[in-house]
Protein backbone atom coordinates (compact mmCIF):
# COMPACT_ATOMS: atom_id res chain seq x y z
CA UNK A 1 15.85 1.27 -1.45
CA UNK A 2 14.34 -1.14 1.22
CA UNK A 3 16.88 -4.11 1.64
CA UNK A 4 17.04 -5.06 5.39
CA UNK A 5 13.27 -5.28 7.13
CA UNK A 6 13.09 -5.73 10.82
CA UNK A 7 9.55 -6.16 12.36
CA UNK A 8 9.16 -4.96 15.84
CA UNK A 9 6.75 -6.85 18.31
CA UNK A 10 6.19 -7.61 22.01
CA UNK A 11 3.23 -9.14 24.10
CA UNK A 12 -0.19 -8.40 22.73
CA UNK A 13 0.97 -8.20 19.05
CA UNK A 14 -1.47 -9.76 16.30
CA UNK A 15 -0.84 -12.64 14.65
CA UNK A 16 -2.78 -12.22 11.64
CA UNK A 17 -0.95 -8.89 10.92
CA UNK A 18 2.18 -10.49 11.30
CA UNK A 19 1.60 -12.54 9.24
CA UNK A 20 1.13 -10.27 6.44
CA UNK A 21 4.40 -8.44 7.29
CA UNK A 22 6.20 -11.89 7.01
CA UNK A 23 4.41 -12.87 3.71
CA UNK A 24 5.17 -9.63 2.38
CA UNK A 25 8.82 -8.86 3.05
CA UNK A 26 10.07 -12.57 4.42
CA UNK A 27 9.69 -14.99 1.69
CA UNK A 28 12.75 -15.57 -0.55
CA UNK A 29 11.21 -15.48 -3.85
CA UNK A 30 14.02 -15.12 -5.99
CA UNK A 31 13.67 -17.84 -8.46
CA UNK A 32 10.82 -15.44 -9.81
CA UNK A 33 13.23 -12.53 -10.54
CA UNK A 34 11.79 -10.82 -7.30
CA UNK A 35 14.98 -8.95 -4.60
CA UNK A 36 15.21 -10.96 -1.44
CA UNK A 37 15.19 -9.24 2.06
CA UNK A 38 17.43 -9.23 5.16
CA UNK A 39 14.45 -10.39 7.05
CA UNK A 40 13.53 -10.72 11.03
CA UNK A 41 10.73 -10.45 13.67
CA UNK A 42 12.29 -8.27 16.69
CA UNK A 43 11.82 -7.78 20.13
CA UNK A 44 13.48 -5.17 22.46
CA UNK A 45 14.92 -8.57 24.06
CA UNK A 46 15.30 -11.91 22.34
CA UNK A 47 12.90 -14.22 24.16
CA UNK A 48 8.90 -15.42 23.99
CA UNK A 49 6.31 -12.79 23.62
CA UNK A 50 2.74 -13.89 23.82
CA UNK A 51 0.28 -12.76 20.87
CA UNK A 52 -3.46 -11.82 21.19
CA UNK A 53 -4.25 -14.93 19.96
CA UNK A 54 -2.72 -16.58 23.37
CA UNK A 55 0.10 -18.41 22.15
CA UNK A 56 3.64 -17.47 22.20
CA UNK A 57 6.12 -16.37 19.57
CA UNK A 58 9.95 -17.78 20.06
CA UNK A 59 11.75 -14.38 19.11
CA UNK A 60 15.47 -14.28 18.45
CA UNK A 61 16.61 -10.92 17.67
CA UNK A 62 17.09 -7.81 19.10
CA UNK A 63 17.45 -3.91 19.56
CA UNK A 64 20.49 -4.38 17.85
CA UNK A 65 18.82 -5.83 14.32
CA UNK A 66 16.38 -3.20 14.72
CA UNK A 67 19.22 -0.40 14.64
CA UNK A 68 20.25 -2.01 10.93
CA UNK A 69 16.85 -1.65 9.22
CA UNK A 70 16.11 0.23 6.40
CA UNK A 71 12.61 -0.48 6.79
CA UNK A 72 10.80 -0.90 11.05
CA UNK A 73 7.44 -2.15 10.63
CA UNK A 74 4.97 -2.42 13.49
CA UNK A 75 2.04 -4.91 13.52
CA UNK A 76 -1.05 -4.38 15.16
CA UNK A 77 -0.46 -3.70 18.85
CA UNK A 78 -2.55 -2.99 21.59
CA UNK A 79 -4.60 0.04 21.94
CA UNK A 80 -5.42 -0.50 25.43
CA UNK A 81 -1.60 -0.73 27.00
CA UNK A 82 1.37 1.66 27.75
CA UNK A 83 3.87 1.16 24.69
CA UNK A 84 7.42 0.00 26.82
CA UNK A 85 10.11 2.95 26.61
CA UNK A 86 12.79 0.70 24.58
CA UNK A 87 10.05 -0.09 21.98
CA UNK A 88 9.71 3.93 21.69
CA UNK A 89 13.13 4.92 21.79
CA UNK A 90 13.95 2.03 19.19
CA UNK A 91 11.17 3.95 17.29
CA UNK A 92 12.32 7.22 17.30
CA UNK A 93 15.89 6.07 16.92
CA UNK A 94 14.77 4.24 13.42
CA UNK A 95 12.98 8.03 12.19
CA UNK A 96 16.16 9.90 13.65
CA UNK A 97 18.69 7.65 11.23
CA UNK A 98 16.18 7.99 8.04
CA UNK A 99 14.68 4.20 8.01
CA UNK A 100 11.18 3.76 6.99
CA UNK A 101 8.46 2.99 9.40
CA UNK A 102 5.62 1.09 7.98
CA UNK A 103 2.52 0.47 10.43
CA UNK A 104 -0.31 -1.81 9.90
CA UNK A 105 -4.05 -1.16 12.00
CA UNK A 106 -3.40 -0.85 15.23
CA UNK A 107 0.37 -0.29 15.09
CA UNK A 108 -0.27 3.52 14.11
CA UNK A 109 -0.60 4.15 17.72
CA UNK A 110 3.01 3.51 18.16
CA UNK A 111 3.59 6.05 15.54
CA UNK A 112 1.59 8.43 17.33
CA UNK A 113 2.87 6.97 20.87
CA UNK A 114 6.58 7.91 19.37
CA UNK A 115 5.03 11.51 18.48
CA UNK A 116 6.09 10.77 14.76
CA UNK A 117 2.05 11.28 13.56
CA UNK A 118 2.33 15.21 14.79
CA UNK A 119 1.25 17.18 11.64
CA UNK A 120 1.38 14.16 9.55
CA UNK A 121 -1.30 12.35 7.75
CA UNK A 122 -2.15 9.06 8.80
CA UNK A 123 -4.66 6.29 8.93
CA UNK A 124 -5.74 2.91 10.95
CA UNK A 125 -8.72 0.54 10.63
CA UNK A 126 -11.44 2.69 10.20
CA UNK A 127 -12.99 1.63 13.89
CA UNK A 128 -10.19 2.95 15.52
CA UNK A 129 -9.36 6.07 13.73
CA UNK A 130 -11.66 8.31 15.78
CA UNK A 131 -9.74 6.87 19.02
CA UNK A 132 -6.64 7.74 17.01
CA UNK A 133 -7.65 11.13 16.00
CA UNK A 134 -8.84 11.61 19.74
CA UNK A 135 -5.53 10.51 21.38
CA UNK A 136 -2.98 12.31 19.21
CA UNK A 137 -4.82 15.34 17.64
CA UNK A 138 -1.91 16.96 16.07
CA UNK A 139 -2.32 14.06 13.72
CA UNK A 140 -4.30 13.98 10.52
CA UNK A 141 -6.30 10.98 10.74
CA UNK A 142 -7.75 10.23 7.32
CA UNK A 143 -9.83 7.30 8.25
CA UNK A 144 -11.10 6.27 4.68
CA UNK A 145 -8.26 5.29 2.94
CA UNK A 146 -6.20 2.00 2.68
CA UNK A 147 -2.94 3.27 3.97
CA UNK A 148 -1.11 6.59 3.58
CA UNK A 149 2.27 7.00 2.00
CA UNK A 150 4.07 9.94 3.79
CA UNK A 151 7.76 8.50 3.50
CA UNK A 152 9.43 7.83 5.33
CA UNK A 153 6.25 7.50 7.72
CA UNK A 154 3.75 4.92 5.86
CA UNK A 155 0.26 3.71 7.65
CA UNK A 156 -1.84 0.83 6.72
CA UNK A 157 -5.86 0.99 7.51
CA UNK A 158 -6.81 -2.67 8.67
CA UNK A 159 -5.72 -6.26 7.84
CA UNK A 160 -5.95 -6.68 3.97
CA UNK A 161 -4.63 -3.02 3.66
CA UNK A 162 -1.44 -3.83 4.97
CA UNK A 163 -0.48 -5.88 2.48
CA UNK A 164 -1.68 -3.19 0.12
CA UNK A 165 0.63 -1.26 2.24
CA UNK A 166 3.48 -3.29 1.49
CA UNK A 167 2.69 -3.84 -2.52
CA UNK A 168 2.82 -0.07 -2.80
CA UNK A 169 6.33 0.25 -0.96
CA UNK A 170 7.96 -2.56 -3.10
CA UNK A 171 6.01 -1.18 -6.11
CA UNK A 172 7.66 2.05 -5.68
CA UNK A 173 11.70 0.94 -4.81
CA UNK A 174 11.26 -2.01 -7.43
CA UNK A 175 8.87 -1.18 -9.60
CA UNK A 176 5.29 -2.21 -11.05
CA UNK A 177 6.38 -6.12 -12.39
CA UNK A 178 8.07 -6.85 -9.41
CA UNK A 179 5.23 -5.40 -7.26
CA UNK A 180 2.69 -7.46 -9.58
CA UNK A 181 4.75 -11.21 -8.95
CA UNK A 182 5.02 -10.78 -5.55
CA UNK A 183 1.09 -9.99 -5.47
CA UNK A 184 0.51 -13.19 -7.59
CA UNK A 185 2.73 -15.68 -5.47
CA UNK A 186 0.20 -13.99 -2.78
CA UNK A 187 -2.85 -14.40 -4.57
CA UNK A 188 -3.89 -10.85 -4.36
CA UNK A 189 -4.55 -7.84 -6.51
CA UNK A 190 -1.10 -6.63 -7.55
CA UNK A 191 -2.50 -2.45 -6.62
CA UNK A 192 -5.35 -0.75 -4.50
CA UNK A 193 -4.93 2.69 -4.61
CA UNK A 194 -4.16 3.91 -1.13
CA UNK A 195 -7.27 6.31 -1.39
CA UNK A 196 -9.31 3.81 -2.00
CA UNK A 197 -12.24 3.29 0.44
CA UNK A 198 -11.44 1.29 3.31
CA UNK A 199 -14.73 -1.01 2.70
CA UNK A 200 -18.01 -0.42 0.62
CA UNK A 201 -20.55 0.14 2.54
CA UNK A 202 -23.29 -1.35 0.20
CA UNK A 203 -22.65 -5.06 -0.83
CA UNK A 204 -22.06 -5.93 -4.51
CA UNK A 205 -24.84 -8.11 -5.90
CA UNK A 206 -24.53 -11.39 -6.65
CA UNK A 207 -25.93 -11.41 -9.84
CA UNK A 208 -23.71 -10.79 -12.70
CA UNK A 209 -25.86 -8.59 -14.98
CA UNK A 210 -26.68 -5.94 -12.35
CA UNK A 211 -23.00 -5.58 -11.15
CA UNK A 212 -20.58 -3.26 -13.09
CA UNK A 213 -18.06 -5.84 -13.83
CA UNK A 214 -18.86 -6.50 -17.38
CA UNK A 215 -18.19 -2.50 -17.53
CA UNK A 216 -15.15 -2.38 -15.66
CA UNK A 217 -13.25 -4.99 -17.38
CA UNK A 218 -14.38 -3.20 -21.11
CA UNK A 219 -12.95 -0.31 -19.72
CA UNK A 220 -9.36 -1.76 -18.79
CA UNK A 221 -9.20 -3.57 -22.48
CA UNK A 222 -10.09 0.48 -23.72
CA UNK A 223 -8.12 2.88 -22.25
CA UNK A 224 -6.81 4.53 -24.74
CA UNK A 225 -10.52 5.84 -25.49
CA UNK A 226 -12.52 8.69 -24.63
CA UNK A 227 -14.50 7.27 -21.79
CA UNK A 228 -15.86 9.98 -20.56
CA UNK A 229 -18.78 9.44 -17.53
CA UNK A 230 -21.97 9.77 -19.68
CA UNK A 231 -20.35 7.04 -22.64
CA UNK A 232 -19.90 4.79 -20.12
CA UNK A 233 -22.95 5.28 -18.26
CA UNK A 234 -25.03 4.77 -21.19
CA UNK A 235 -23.04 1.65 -22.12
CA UNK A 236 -24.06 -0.12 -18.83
CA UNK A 237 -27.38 1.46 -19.86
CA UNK A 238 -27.61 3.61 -16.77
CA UNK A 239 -28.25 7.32 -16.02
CA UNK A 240 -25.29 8.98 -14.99
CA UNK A 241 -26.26 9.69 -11.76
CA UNK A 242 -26.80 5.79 -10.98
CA UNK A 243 -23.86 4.93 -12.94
CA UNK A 244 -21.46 7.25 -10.48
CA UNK A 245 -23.52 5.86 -7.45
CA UNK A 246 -22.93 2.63 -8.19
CA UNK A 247 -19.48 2.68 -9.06
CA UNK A 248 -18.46 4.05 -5.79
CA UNK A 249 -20.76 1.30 -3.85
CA UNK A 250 -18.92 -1.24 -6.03
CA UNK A 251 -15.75 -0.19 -6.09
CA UNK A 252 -14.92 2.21 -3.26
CA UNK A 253 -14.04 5.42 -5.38
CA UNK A 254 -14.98 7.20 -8.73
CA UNK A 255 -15.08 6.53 -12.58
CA UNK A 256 -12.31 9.04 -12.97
CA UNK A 257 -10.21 7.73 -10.28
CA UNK A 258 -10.43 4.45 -10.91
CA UNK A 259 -9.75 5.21 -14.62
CA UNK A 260 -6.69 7.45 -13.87
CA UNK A 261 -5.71 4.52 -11.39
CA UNK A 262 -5.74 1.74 -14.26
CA UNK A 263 -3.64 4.21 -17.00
CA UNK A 264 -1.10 5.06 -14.39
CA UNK A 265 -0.65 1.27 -14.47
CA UNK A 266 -0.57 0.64 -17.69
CA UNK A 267 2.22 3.44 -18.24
CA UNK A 268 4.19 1.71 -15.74
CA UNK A 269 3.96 -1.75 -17.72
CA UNK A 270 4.53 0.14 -20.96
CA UNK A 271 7.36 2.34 -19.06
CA UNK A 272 8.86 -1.13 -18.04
CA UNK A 273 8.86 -3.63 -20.88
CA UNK A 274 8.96 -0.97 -24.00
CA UNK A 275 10.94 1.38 -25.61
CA UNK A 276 8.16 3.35 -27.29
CA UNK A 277 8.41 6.89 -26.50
CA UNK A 278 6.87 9.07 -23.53
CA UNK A 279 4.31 10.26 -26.28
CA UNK A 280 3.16 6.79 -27.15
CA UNK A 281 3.17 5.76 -24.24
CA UNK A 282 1.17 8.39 -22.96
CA UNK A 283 -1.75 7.93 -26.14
CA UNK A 284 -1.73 4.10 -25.35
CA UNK A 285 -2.56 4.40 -22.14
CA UNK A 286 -5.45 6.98 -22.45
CA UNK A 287 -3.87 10.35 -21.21
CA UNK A 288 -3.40 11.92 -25.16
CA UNK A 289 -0.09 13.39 -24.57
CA UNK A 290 3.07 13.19 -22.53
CA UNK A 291 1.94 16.36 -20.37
CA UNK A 292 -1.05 14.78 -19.69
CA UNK A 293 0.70 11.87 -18.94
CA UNK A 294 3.58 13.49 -16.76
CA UNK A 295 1.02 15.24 -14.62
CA UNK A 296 -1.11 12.56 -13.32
CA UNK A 297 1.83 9.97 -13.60
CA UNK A 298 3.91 12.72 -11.12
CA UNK A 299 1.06 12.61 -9.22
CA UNK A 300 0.36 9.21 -8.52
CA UNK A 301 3.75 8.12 -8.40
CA UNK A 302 6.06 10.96 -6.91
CA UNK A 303 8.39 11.05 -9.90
CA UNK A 304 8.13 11.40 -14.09
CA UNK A 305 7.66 9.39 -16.64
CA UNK A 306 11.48 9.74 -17.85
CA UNK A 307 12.77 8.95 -14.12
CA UNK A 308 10.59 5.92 -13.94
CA UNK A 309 11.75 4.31 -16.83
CA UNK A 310 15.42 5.30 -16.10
CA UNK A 311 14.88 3.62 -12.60
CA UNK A 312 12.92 0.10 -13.79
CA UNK A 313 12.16 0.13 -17.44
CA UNK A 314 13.93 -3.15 -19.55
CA UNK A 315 16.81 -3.68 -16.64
CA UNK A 316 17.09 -6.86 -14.73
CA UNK A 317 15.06 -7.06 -11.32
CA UNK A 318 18.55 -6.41 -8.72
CA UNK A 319 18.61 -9.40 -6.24
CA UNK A 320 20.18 -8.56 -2.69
């Protein structure tokens, strides 16, 4: 369980990204029942280190509050520059002792710098995962996804993914209410699926009647239905054909995806705040029965139903 973060910069690093890694793990926000973290931007030496953005960061800490992490994350970085040897080594060192290494854009090339991408599926801001792919092949670049959880070794795709990034990581040690009021002090959505498109590639129109969001939010308030692809395409009075090819230009990925995606999440709220069993849980949120229900939630979420609940379900949020 993450409880001590330590985010690793030096010159060139990205504010913006930063920034996300700060909003994400630095923010006390305990008065909302949320764990606080052992929280600090590092260096390889305390001192100023001068952002892409051309001003300069006042940095503190050290290697040494690197070495007590349970979680190293890396900003974006530049492409274009040797990574130093100590930022390596304190790289490697973090992967050797079992911490978690969390990258966001850019900063996937100090994964692959460190040789910890070899064999391991990855991604980075879809402009620069062909560069990525190029420079470390033994890597597997999947360059349409929002980030990639291969614990200990998680990647982040560009900006806005990395706090998607970070939502799934405390959404998995804390669980799904804890992951859903950090995303509302942020003013985000509180879960993009990691294999979620990057970006759609065909703009969502502005008008409200030719847009599926009418659809989409009759579908979350009916889970528990049979909603297969031709109901729901004749509902939003489209062929089925449109209806799939619009709901991946709208919302980066497919009816049964997204579906699965939003009954995985409701199992999780009903797995939290409920005692009802695994096999009304399961028929509430749409799967029909608890092996249903164990087989996409295993698959979504690494562990069962049972283990879930016995992990988060009616116990009070721990505070560090």
């Amino acid at each position: 369980m993450i409880r001590d973060v330590a985010v690793l910069v030096y010159d060139g690093v990205a504010p913006f990204e930063l920034g996300v890694l700060c909003e994400a793990w630095g923010i006390d926000r305990r008065d909302d029942g949320v764990p606080s973290f052992d929280f600090a931007v590092c260096a390889p030496q305390p001192g100023p280190v001068r952002t892409s953005a051309g001003f300069d960061l006042v940095v503190e800490h050290g290697a040494d509050r690197v070495a007590q992490a349970d979680l190293v994350a890396l900003p974006a970085m530049p492409r274009d520059a040797e990574v130093p040897a100590r930022v390596l080594g304190l790289i490697r060192d973090a992967h050797e002792r079992g911490a978690r290494l969390l990258s966001v854009c850019s900063g996937a090339f100090l994964l692959g710098a460190a040789g910890l991408l070899d064999g391991r599926r990855c991604t980075t801001h879809w402009r620069y995962a062909d560069e990525l792919a190029a420079r470390f092949p033994a890597a597997i670049v999947d360059p349409d996804v929002l980030y990639v959880d291969a614990d200990p070794i998680i990647t982040g795709a560009g900006s806005a993914a990395g706090l998607d990034a970070c939502l799934h990581l405390i959404r998995k040690d804390f669980g799904a209410q804890v992951a859903s009021t950090v995303a509302r002090r942020m003013v985000v959505p509180p879960l993009r699926d990691g294999g979620q498109a990057q970006f759609v590639r065909s703009a969502v129109p502005t008008c409200e009647a030719d847009t599926l969001s009418p659809i989409l939010t009759w579908m979350t308030e009916n889970l528990e239905a049979d909603l297969t692809v031709e109901a729901l395409a004749q509902r939003a009075l489209m062929s089925t054909r449109t209806f799939a090819r619009r709901f991946r230009e709208e919302t980066g990925t497919t009816p049964h995806q997204w579906l699965t995606h939003q009954r995985v999440l409701l199992a999780e709220q009903l797995l939290e705040e409920t005692q009802l069993s695994v096999e009304e849980v399961a028929r509430r949120s749409g799967f029909g029965n608890a092996a249903a229900l164990r087989h996409h939630f295993t698959r979504f979420r690494g562990t069962s139903p049972v283990s879930y609940r016995r992990t988060f379900g009616c116990t009070v949020v721990p505070t560090v």
